[in-house]
N, C-alpha and C. Protein backbone atom coordinates (compact mmCIF):
# COMPACT_ATOMS: atom_id res chain seq x y z
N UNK A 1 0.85 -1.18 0.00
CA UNK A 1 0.00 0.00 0.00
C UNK A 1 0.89 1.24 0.00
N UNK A 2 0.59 1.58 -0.95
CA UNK A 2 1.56 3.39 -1.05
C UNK A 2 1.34 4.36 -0.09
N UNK A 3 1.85 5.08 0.51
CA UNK A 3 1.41 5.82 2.17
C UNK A 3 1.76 7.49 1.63
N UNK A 4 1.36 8.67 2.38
CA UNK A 4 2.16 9.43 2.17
C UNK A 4 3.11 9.58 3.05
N UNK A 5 4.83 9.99 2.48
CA UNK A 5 5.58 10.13 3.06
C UNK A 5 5.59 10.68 4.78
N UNK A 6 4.93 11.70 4.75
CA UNK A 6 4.89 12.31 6.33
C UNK A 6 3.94 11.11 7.23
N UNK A 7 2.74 10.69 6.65
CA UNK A 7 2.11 9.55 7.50
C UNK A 7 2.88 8.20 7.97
N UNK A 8 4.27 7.90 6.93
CA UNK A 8 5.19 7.21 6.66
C UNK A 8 6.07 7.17 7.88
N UNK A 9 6.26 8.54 7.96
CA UNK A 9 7.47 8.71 9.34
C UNK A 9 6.85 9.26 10.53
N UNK A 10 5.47 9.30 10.39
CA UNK A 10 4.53 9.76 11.77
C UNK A 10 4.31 7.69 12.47
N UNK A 11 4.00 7.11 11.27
CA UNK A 11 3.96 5.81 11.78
C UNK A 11 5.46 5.67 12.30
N UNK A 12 6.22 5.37 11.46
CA UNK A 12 7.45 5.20 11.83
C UNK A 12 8.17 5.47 13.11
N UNK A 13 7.78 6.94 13.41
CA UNK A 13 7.93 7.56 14.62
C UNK A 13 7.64 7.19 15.86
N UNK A 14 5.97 7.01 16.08
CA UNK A 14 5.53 6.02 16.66
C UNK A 14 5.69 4.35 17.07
N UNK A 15 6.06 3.78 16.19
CA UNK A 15 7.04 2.50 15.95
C UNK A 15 8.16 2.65 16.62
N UNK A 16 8.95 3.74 16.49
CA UNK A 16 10.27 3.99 17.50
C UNK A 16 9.61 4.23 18.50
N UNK A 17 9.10 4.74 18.81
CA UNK A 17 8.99 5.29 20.81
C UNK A 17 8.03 4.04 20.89
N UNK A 18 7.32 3.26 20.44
CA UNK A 18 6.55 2.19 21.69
C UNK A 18 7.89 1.31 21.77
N UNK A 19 8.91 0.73 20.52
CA UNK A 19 9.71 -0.08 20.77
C UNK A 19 11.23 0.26 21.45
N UNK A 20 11.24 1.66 21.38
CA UNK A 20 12.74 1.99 22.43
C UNK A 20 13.16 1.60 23.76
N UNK A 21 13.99 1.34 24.05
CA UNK A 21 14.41 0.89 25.13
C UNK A 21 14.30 2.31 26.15
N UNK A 22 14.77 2.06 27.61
CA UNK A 22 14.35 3.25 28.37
C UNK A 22 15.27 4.51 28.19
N UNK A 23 16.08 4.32 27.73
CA UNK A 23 17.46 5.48 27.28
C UNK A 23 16.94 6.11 26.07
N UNK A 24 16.22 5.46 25.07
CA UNK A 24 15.76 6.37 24.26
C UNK A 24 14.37 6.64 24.10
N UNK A 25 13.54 6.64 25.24
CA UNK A 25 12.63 6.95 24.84
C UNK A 25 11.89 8.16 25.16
N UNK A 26 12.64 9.07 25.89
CA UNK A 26 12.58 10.79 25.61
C UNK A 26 12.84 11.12 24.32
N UNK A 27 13.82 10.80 23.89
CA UNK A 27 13.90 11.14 22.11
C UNK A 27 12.75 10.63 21.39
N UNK A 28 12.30 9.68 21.78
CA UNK A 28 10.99 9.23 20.84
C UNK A 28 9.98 9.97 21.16
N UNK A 29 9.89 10.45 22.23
CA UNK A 29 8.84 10.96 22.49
C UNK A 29 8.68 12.40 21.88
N UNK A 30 9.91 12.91 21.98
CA UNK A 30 9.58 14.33 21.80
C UNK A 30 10.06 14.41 20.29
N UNK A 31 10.17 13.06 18.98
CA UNK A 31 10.38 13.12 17.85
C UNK A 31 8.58 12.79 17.55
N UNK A 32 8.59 11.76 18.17
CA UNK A 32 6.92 11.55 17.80
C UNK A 32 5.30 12.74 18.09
N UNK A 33 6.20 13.39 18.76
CA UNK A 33 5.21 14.84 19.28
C UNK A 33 5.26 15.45 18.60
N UNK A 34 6.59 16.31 18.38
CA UNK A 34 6.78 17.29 17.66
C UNK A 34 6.30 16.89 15.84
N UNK A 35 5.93 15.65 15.46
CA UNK A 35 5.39 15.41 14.29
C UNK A 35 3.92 15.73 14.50
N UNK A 36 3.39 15.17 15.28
CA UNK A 36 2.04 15.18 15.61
C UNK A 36 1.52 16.84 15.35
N UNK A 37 2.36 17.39 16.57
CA UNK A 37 2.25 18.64 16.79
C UNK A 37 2.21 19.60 15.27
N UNK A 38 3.40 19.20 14.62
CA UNK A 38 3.58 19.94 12.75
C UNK A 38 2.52 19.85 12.09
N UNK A 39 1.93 18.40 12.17
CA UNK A 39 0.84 17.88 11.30
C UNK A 39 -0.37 18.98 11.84
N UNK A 40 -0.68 19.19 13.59
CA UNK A 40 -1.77 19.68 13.85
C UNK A 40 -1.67 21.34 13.25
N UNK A 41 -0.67 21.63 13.63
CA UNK A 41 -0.14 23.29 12.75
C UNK A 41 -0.90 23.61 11.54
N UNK A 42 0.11 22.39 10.69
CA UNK A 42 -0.24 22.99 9.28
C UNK A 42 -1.76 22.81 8.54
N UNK A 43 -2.20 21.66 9.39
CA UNK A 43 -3.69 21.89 9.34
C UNK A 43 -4.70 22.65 9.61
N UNK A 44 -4.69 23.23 11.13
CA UNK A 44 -5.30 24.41 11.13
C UNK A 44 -6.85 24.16 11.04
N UNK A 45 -6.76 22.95 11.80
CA UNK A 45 -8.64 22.72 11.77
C UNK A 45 -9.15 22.40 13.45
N UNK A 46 -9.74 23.53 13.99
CA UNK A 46 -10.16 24.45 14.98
C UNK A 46 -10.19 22.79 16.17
N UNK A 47 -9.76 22.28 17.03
CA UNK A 47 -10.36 21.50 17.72
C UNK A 47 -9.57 20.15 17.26
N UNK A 48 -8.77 20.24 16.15
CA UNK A 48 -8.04 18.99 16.48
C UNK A 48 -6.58 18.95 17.31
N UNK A 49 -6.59 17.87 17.81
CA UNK A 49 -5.59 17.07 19.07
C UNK A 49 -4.45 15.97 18.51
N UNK A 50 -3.67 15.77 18.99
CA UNK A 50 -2.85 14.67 19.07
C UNK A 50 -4.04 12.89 19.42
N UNK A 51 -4.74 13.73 20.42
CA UNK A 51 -5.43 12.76 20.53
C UNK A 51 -6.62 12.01 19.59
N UNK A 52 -6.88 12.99 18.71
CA UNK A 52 -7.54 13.01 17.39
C UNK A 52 -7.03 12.54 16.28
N UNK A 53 -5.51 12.48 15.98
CA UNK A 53 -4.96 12.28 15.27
C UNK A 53 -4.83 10.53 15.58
N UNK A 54 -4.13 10.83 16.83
CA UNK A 54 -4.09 8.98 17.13
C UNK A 54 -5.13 8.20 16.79
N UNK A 55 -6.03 8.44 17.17
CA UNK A 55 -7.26 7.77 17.22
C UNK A 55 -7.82 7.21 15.63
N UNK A 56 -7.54 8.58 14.94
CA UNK A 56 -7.83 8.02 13.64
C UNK A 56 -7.14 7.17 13.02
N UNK A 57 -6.01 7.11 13.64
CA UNK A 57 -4.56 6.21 13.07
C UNK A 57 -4.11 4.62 13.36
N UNK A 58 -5.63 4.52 14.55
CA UNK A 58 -4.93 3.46 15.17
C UNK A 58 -5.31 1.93 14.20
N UNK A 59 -5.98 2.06 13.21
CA UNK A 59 -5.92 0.80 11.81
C UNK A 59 -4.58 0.89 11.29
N UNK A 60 -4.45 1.80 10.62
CA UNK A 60 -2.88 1.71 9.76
C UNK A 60 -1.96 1.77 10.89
N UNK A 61 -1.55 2.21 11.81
CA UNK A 61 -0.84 1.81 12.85
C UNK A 61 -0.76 0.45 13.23
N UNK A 62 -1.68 -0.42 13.36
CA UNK A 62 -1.61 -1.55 13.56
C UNK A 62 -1.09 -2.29 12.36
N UNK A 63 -1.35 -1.94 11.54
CA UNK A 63 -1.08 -2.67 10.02
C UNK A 63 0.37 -2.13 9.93
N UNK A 64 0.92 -1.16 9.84
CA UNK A 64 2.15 -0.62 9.77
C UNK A 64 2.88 -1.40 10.92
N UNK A 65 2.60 -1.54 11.87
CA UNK A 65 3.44 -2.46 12.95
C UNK A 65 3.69 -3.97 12.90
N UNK A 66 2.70 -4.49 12.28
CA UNK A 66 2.72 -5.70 12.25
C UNK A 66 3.39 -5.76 10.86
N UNK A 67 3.78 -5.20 9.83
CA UNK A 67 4.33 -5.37 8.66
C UNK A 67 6.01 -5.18 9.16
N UNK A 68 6.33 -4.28 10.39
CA UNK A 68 7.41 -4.03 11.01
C UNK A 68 7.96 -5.44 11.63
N UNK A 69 6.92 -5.78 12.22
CA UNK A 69 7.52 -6.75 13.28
C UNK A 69 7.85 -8.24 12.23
N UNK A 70 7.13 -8.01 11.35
CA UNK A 70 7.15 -9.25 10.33
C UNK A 70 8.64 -8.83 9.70
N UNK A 71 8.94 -8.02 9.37
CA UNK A 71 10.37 -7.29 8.82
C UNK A 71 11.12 -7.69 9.54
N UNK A 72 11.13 -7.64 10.87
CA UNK A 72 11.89 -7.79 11.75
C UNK A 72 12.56 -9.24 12.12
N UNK A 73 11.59 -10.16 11.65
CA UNK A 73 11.84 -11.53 11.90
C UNK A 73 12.39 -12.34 11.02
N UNK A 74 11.98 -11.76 9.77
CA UNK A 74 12.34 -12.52 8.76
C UNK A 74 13.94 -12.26 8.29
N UNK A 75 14.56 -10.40 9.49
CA UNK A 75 15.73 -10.73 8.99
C UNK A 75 16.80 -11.89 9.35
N UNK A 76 16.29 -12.15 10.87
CA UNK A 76 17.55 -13.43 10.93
C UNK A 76 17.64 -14.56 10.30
N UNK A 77 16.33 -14.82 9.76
CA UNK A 77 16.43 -15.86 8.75
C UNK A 77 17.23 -15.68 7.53
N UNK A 78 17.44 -14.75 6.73
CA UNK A 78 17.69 -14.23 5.88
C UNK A 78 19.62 -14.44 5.72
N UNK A 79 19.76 -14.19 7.62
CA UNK A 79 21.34 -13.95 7.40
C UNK A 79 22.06 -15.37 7.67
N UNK A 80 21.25 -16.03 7.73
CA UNK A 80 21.73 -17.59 8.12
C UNK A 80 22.28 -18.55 6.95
C-alpha cells in the first residue's frame, strides 16, 4: 500500500517510541510529538488534538506495525 511520506514517518515515529528501550525513549517521544504537533499546525482545523490524530490512526498503525515486526523476523532468517 503506497502511504504518504509524512504519515510514513509519523507511523514510523511512533514504531520507534513504543519499541525503544528506556534510554531512548525521551527522544521518541519528543520526535513523535513534535510530528504530531507539525501535522496539527499545518492543518489548522479548529479542535483537532494529538489525541484526534491517534485515534484516527490506530488501523494503519496496527497494520504498519505488524508489517514491522514481520520485517523484523524474517531478517535473521535471511542472514543464516
Amino acid at each position: 500500500m503506497a502511504r504518504n511520506p509524512e504519515l510514513e514517518a509519523l507511523l514510523q515515529a511512533k514504531f520507534d517510541l513504543d519499541t525503544a528501550d528506556e534510554e531512548h525513549k525521551t527522544a521518541g517521544e519528543r520526535n513523535y510529538f513534535a510530528r504530531l504537533d507539525g501535522i496539527i499546525a499545518r492543518a489548522a482545523i479548529p479542535g483537532m488534538t494529538r489525541e484526534t490524530i491517534e485515534r484516527s490512526l490506530l488501523d494503519p498503525y496496527r497494520e504498519f506495525k505488524r508489517a514491522k515486526l514481520q520485517e523484523q523476523r524474517a531478517k535473521p532468517a535471511r542472514l543464516r
